[in-house]
N, C-alpha and C. Protein backbone atom coordinates (compact mmCIF):
# COMPACT_ATOMS: atom_id res chain seq x y z
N UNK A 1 33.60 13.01 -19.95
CA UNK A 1 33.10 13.84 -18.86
C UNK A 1 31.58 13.81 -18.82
N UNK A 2 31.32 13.77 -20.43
CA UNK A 2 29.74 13.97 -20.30
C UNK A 2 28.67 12.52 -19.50
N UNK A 3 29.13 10.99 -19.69
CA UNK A 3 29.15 10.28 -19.18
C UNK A 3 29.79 9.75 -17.65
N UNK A 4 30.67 10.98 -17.16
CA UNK A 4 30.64 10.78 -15.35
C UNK A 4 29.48 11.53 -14.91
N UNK A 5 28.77 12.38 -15.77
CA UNK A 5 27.88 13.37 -15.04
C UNK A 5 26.46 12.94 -15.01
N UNK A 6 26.44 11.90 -16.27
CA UNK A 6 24.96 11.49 -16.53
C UNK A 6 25.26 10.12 -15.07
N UNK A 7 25.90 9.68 -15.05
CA UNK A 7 26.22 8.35 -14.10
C UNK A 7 25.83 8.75 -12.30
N UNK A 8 26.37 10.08 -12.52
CA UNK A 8 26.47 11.13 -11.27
C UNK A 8 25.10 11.35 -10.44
N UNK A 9 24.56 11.89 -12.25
CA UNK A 9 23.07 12.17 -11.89
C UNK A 9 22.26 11.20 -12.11
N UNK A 10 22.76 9.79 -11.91
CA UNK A 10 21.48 9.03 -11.95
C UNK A 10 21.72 8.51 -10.45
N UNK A 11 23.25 8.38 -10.10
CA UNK A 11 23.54 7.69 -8.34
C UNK A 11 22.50 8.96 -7.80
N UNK A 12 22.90 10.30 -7.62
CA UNK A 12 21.90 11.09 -7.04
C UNK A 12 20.41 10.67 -6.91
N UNK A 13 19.36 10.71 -7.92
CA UNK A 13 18.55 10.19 -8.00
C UNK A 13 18.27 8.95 -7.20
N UNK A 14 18.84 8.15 -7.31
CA UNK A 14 19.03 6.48 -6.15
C UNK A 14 19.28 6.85 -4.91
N UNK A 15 19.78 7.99 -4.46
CA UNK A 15 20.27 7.89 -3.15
C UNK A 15 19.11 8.98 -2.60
N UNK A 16 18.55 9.75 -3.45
CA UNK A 16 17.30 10.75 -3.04
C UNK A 16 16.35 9.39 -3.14
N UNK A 17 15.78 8.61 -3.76
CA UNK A 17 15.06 7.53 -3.63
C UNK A 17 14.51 6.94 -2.49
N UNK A 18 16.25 6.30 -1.66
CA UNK A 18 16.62 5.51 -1.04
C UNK A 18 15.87 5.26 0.07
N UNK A 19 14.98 6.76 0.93
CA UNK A 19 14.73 6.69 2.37
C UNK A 19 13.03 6.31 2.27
N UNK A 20 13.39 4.49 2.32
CA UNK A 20 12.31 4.18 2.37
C UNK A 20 12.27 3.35 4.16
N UNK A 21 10.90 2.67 4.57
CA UNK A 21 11.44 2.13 6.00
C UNK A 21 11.89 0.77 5.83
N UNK A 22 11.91 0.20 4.73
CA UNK A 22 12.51 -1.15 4.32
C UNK A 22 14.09 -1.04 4.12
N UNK A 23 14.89 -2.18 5.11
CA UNK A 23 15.98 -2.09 5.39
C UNK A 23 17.02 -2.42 3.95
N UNK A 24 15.99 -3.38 3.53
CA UNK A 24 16.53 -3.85 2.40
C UNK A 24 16.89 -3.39 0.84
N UNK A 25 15.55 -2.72 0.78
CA UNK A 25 15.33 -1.57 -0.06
C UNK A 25 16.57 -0.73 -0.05
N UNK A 26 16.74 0.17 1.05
CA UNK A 26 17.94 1.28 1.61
C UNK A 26 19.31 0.46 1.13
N UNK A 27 19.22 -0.28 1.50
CA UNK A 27 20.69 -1.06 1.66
C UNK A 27 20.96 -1.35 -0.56
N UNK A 28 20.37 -1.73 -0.69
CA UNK A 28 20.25 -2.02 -2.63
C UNK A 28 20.76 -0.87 -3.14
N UNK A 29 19.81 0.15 -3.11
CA UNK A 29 19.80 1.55 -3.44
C UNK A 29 20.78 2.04 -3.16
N UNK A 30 20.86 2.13 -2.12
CA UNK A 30 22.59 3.29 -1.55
C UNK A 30 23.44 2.98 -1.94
N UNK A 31 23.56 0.51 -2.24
CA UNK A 31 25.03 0.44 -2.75
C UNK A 31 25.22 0.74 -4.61
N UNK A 32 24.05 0.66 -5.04
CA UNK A 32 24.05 0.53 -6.03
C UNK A 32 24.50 2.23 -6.58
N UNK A 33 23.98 3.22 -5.75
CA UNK A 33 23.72 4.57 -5.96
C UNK A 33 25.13 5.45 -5.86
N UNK A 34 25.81 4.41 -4.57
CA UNK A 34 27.13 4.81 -4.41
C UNK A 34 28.60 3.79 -5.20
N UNK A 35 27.60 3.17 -5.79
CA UNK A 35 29.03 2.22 -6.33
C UNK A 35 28.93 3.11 -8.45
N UNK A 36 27.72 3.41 -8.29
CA UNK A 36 27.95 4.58 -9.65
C UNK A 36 28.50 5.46 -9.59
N UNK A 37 28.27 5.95 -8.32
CA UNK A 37 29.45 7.34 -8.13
C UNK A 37 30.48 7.17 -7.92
N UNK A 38 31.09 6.14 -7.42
CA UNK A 38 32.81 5.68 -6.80
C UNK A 38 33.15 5.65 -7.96
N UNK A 39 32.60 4.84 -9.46
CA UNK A 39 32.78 4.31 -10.28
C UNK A 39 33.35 5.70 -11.72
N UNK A 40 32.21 6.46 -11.02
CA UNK A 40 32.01 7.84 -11.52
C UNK A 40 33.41 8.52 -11.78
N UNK A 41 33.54 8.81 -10.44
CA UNK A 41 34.93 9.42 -9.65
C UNK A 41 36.45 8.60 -10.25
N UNK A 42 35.70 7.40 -9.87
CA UNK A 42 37.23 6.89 -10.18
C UNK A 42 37.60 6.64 -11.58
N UNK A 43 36.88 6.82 -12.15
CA UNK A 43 37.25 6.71 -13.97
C UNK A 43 37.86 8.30 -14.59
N UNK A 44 37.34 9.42 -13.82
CA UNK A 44 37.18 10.70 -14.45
C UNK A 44 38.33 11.22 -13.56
N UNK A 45 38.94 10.26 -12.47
CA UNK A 45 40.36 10.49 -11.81
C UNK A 45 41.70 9.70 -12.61
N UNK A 46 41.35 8.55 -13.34
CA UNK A 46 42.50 8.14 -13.80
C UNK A 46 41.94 8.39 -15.51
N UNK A 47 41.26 9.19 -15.82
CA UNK A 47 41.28 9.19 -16.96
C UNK A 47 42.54 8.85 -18.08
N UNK A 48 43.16 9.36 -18.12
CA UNK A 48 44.91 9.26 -18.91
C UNK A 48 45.42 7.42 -18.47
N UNK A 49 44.90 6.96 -17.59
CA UNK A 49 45.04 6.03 -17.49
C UNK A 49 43.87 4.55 -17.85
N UNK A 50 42.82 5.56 -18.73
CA UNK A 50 41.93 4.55 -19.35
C UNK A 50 40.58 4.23 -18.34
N UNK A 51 40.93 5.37 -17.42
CA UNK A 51 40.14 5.06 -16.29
C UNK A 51 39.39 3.23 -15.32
N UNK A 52 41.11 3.09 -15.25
CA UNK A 52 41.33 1.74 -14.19
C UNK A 52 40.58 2.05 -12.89
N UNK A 53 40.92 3.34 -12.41
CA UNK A 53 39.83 3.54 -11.24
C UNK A 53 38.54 3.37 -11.16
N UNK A 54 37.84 2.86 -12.05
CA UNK A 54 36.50 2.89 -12.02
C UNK A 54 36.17 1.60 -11.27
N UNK A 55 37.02 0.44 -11.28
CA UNK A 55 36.28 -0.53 -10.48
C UNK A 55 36.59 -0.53 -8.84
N UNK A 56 37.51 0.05 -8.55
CA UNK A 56 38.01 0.18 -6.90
C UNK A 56 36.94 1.36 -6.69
N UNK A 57 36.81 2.38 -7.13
CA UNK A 57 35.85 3.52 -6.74
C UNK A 57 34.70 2.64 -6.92
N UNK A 58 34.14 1.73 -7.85
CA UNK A 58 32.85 1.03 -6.98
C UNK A 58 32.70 0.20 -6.15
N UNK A 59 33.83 -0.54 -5.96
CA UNK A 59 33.83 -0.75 -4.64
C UNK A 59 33.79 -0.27 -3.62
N UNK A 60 34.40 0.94 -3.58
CA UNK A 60 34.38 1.27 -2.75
C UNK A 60 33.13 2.61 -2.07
N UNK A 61 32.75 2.59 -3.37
CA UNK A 61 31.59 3.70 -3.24
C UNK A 61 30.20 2.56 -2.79
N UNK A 62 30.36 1.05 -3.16
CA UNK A 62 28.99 0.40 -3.03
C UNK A 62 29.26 0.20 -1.72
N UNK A 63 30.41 -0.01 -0.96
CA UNK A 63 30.32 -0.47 0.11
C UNK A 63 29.83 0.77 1.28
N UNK A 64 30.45 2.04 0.82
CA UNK A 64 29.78 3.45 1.45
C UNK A 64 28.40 3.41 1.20
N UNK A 65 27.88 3.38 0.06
CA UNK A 65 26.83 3.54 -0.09
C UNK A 65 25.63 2.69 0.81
N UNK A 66 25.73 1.37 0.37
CA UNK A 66 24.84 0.11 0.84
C UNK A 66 25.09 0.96 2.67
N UNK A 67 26.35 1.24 3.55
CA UNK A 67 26.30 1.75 4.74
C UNK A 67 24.96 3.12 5.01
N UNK A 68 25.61 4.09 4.32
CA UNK A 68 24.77 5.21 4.01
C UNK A 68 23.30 4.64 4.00
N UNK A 69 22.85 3.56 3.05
CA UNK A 69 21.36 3.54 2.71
C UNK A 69 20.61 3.01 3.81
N UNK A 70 21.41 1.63 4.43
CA UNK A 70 20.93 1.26 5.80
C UNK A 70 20.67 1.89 6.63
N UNK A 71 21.52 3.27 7.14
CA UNK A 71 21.39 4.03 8.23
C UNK A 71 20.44 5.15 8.11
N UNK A 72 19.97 4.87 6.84
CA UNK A 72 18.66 6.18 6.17
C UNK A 72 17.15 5.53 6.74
N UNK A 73 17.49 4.12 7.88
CA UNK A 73 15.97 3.83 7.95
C UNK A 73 15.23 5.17 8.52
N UNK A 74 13.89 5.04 8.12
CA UNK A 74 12.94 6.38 8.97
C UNK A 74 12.42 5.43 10.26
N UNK A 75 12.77 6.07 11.14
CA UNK A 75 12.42 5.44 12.59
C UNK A 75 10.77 5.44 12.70
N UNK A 76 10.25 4.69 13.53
CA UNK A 76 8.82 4.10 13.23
C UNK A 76 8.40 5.38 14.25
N UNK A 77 7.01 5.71 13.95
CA UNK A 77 6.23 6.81 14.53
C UNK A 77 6.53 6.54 15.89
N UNK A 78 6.32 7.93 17.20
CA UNK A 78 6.54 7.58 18.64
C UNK A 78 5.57 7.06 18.79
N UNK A 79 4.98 6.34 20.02
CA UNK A 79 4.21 5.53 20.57
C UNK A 79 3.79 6.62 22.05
N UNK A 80 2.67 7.16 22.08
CA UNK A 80 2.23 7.84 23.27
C UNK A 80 1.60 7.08 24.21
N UNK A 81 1.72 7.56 25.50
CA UNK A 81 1.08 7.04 26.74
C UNK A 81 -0.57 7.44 26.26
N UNK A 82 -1.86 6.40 26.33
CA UNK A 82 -2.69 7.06 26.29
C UNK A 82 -3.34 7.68 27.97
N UNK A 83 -4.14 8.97 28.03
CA UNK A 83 -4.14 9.23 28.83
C UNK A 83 -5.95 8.82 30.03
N UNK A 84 -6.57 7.65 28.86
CA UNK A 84 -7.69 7.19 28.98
C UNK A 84 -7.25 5.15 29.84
N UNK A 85 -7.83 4.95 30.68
CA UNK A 85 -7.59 3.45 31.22
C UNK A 85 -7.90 2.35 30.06
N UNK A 86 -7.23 1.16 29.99
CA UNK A 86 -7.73 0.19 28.67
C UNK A 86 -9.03 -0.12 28.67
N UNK A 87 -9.07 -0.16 27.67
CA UNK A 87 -11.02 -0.89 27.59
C UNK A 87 -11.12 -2.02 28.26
N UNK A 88 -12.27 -2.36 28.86
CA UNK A 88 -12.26 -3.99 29.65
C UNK A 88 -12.60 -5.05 27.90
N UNK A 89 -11.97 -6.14 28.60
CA UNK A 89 -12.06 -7.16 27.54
C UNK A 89 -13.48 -7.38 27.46
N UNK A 90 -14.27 -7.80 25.93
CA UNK A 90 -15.20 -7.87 25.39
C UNK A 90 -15.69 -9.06 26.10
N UNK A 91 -16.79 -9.79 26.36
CA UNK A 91 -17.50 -10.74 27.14
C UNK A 91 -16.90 -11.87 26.31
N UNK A 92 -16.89 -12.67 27.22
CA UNK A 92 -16.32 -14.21 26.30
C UNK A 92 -17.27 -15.00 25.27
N UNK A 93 -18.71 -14.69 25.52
CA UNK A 93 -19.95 -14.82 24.66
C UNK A 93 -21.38 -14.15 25.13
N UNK A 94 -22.10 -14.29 23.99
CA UNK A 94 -23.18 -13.01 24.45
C UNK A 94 -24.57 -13.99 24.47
N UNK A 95 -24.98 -13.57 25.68
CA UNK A 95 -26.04 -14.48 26.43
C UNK A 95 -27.64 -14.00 25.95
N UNK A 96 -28.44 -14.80 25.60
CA UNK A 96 -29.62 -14.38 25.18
C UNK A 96 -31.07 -13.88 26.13
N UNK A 97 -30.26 -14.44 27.20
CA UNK A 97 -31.30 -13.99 28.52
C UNK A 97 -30.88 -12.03 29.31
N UNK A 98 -31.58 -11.59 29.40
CA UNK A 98 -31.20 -10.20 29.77
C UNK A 98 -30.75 -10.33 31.33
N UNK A 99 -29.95 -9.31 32.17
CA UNK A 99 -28.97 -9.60 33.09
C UNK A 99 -30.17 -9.62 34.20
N UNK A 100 -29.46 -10.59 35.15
CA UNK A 100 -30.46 -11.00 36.91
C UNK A 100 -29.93 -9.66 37.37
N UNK A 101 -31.62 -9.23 37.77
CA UNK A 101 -31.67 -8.15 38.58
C UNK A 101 -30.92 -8.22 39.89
N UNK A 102 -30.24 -7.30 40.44
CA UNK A 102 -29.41 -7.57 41.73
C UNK A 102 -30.07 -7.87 43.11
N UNK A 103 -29.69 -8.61 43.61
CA UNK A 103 -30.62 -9.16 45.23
C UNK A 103 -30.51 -8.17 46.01
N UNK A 104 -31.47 -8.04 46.80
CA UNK A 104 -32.07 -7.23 47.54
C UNK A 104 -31.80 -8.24 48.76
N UNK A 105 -30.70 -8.35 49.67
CA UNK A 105 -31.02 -8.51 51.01
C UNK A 105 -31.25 -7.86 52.43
């Protein structure tokens, strides 16, 4: 028992981790985080039975999990309208003569 709980509390830890904005990251973490806990569960459910459940509960907990961690992306900051016109583009090169006074016709 004392070893489903330390296992328990380390998937916890991984899955509090997890919400990073890297897809890949999320996806590692969650399966890894949830295939300790399936693993967890399913050993401390068939205990009397030597706990055979431990490898279907990680399967089946990595495959929840790795789901879970993907869908933890943090969506990218909103994007506001600014309420100022764009800057004009910068001169294509900068001329050493100062600007022709405007004609007078």
């Amino acid at each position: 028992m004392r070893k489903t709980i330390s296992i328990a509390a380390g998937a916890g830890l991984l899955v509090l981790a997890g919400c990073t904005p890297n897809p890949g990251a999320n996806l590692t973490e969650g399966g890894l985080g949830g295939a300790a806990v399936g693993c967890g569960i399913g050993a401390a459910a068939t205990a009397p039975l030597l706990g055979i459940g431990c490898v279907p509960g990680a399967i089946i907990g990595g495959a929840v999990g790795g789901t879970a961690g993907l869908a933890s992306i943090t969506p990218p900051p909103p994007q506001y309208a600014s309420p100022y016109p764009p800057a004009p583009p910068p001169p294509q090169y900068a001329s050493p003569y100062p600007p022709a006074p405007p004609s007078i016709e």
